[in-house]
N, C-alpha and C. Protein backbone atom coordinates (compact mmCIF):
# COMPACT_ATOMS: atom_id res chain seq x y z
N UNK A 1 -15.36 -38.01 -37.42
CA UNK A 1 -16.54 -38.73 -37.85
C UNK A 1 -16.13 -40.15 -38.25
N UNK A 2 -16.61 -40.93 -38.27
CA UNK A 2 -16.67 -42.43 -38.19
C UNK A 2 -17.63 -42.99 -39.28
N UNK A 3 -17.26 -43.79 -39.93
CA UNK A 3 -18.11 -44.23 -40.94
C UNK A 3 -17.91 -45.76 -41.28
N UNK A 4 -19.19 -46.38 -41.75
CA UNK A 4 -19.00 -47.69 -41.84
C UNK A 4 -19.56 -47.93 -43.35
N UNK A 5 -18.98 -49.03 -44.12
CA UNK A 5 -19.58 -49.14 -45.42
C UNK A 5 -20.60 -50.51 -45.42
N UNK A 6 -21.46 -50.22 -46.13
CA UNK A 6 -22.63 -51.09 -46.57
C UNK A 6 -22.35 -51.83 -47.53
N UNK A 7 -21.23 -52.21 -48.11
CA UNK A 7 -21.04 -53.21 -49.20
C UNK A 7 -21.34 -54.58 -49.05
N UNK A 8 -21.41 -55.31 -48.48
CA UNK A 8 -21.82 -56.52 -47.98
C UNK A 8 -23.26 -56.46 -48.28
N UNK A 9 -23.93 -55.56 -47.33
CA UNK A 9 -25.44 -55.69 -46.85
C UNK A 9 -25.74 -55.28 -48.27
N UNK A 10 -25.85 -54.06 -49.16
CA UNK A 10 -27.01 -54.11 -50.14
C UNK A 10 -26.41 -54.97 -51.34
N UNK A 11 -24.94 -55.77 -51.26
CA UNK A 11 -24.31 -56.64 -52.56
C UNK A 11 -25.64 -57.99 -51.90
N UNK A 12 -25.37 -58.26 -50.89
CA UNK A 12 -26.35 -59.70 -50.25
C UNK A 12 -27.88 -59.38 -50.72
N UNK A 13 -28.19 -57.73 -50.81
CA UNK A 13 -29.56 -57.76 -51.25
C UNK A 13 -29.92 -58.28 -52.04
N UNK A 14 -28.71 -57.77 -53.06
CA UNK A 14 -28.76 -57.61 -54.71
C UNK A 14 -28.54 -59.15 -54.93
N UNK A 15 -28.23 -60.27 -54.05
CA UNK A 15 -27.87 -61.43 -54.44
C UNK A 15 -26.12 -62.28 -54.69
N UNK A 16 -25.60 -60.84 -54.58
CA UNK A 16 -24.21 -61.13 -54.98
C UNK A 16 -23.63 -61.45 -53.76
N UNK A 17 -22.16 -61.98 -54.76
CA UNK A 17 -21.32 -62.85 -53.37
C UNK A 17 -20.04 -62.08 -53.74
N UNK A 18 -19.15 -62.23 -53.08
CA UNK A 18 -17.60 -61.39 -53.16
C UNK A 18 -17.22 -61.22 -54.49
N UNK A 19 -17.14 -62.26 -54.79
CA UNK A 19 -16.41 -62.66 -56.46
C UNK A 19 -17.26 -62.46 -57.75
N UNK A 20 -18.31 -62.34 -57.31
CA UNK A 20 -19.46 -61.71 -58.26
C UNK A 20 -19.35 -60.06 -58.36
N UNK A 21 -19.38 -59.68 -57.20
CA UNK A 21 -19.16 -57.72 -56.80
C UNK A 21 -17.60 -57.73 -57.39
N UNK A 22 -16.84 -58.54 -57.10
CA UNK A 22 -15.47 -58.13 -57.67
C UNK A 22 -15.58 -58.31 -59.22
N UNK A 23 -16.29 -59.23 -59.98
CA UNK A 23 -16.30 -59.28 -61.20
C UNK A 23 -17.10 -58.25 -62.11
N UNK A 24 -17.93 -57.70 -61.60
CA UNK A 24 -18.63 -56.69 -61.96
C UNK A 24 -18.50 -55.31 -61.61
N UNK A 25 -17.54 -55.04 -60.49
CA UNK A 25 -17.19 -53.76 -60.06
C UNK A 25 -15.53 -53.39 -61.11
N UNK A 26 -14.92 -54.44 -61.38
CA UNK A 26 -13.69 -54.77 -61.94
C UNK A 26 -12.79 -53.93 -60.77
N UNK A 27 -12.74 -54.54 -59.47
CA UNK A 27 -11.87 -54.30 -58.34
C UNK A 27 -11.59 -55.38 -57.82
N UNK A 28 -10.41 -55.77 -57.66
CA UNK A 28 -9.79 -57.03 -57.22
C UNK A 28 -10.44 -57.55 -56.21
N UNK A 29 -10.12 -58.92 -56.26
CA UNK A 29 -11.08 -59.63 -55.22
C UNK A 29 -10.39 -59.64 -53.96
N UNK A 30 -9.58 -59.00 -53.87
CA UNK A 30 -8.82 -59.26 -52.78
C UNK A 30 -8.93 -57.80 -51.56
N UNK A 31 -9.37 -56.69 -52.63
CA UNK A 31 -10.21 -55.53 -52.16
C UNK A 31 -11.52 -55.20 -51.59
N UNK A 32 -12.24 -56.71 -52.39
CA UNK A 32 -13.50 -56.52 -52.04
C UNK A 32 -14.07 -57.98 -50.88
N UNK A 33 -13.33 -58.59 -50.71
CA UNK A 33 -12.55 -59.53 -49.55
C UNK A 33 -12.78 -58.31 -48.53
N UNK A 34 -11.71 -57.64 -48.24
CA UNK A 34 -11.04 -57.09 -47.04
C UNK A 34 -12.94 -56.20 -46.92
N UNK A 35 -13.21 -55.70 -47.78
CA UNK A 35 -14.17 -54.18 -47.38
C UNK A 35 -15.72 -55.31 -47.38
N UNK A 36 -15.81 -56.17 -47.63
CA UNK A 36 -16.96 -57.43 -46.99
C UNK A 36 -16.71 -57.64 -45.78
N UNK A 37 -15.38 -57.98 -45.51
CA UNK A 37 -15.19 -58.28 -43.86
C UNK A 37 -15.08 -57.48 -42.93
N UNK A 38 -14.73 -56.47 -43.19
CA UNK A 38 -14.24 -54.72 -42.68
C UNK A 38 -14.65 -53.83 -42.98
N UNK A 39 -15.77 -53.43 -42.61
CA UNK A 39 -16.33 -52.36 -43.04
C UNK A 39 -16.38 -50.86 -42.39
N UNK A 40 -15.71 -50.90 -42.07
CA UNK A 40 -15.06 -50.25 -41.32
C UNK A 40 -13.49 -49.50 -41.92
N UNK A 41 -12.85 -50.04 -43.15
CA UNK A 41 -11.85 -50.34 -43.61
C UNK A 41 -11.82 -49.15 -44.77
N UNK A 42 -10.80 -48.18 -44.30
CA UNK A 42 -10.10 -47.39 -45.59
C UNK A 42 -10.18 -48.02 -46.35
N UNK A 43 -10.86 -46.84 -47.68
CA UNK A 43 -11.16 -47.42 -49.35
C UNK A 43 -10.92 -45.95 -50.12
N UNK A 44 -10.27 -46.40 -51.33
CA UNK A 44 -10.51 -44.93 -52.04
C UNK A 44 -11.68 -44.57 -52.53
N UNK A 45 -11.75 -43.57 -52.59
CA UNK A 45 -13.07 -43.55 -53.00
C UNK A 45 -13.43 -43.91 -54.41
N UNK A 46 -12.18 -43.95 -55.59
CA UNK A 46 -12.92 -44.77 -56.68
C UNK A 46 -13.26 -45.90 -57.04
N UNK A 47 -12.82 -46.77 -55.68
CA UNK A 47 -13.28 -48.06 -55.63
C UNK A 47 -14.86 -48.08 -54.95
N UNK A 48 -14.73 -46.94 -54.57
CA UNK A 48 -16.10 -46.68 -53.98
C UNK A 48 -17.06 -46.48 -54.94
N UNK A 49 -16.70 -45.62 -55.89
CA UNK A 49 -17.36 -44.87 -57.14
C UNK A 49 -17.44 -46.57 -58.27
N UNK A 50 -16.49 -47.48 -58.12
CA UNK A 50 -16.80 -48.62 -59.25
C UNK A 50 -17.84 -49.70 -58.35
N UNK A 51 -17.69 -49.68 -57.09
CA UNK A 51 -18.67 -51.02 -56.12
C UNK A 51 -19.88 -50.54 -56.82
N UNK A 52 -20.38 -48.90 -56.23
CA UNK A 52 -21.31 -48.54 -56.14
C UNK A 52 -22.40 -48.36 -57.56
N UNK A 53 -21.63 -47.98 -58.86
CA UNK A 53 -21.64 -48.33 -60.15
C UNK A 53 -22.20 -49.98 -60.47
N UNK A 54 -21.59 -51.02 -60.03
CA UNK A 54 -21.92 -52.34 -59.99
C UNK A 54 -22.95 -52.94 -59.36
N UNK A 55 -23.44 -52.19 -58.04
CA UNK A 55 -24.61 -52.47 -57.21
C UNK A 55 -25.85 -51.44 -57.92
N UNK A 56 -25.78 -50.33 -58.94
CA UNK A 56 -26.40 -49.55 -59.06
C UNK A 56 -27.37 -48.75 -57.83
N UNK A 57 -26.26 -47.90 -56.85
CA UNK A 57 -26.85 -47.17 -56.38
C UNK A 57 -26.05 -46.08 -55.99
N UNK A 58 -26.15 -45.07 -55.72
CA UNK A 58 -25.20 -43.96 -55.22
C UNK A 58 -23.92 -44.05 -54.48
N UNK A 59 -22.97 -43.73 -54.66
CA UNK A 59 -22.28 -43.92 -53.28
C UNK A 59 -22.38 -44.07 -51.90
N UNK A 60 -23.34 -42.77 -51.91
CA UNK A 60 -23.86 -42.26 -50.52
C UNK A 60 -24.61 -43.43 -50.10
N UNK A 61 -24.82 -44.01 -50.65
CA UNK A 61 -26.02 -45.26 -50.12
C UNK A 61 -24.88 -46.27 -49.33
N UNK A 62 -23.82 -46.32 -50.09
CA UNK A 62 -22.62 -47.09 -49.31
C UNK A 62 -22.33 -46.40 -47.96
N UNK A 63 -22.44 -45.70 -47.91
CA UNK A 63 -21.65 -44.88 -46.35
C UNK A 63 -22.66 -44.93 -45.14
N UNK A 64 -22.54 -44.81 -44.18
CA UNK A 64 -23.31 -45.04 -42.96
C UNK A 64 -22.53 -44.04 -42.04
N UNK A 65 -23.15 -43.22 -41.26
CA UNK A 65 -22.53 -42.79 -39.99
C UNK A 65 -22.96 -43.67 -39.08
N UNK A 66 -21.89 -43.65 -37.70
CA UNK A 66 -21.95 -44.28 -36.87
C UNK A 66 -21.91 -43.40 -35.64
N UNK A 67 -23.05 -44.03 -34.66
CA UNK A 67 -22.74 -43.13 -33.67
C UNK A 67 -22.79 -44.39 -32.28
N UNK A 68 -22.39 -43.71 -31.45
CA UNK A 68 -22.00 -44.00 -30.01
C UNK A 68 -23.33 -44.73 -29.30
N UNK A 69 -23.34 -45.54 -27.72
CA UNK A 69 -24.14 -45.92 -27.28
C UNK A 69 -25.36 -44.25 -26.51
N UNK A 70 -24.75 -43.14 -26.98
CA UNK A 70 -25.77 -42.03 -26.53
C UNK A 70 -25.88 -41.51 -27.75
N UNK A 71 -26.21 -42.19 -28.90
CA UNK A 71 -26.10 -41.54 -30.13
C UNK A 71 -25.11 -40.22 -31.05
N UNK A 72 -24.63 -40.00 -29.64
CA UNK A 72 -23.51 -39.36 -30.54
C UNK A 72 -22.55 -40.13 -31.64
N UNK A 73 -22.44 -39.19 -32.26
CA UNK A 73 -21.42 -39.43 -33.84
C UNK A 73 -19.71 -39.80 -33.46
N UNK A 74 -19.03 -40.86 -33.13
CA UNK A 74 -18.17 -41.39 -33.06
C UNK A 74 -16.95 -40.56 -33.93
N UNK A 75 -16.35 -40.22 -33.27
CA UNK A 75 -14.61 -39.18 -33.77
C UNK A 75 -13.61 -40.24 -34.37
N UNK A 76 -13.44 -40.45 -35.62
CA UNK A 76 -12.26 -41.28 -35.90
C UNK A 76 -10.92 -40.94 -35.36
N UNK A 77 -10.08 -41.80 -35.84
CA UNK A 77 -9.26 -41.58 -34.79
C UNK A 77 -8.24 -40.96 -35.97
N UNK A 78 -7.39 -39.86 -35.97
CA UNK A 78 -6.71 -39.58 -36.73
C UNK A 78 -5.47 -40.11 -37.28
């Protein structure tokens, strides 16, 4: 399964910019750099658990499945 993160899109809702989500998530800016540009990009998940805390919304709201041009669900690659 393949998954993409929404950190960018609902931080831009919320108004915030990198260094704002990094100051309020208290996760280095250099973490939240890479997972703005890459979303696509291995994260632990308690950096997941502090973004998502800072944007006030679930985790799950961060995660996205991704699927294929026939809608199938995309196989990461192990």
């Amino acid at each position: 399964m393949a998954v993409r993160l929404k950190v960018r899109e609902i931080a831009e809702q919320k108004g915030y910019n990198i260094s704002t989500l990094s100051r309020k998530s208290d996760v280095g800016l250099s973490t939240v750099r890479r997972l703005w540009h890459d979303p696509y990009r291995h994260v632990d998940f308690y950096v997941l658990e502090r973004i998502a805390k800072a944007l006030e919304v679930p985790v799950t709201a961060l995660i996205e499945d991704v699927l294929d041009a026939e809608g199938r669900q995309l196989q990461g690659e192990e």
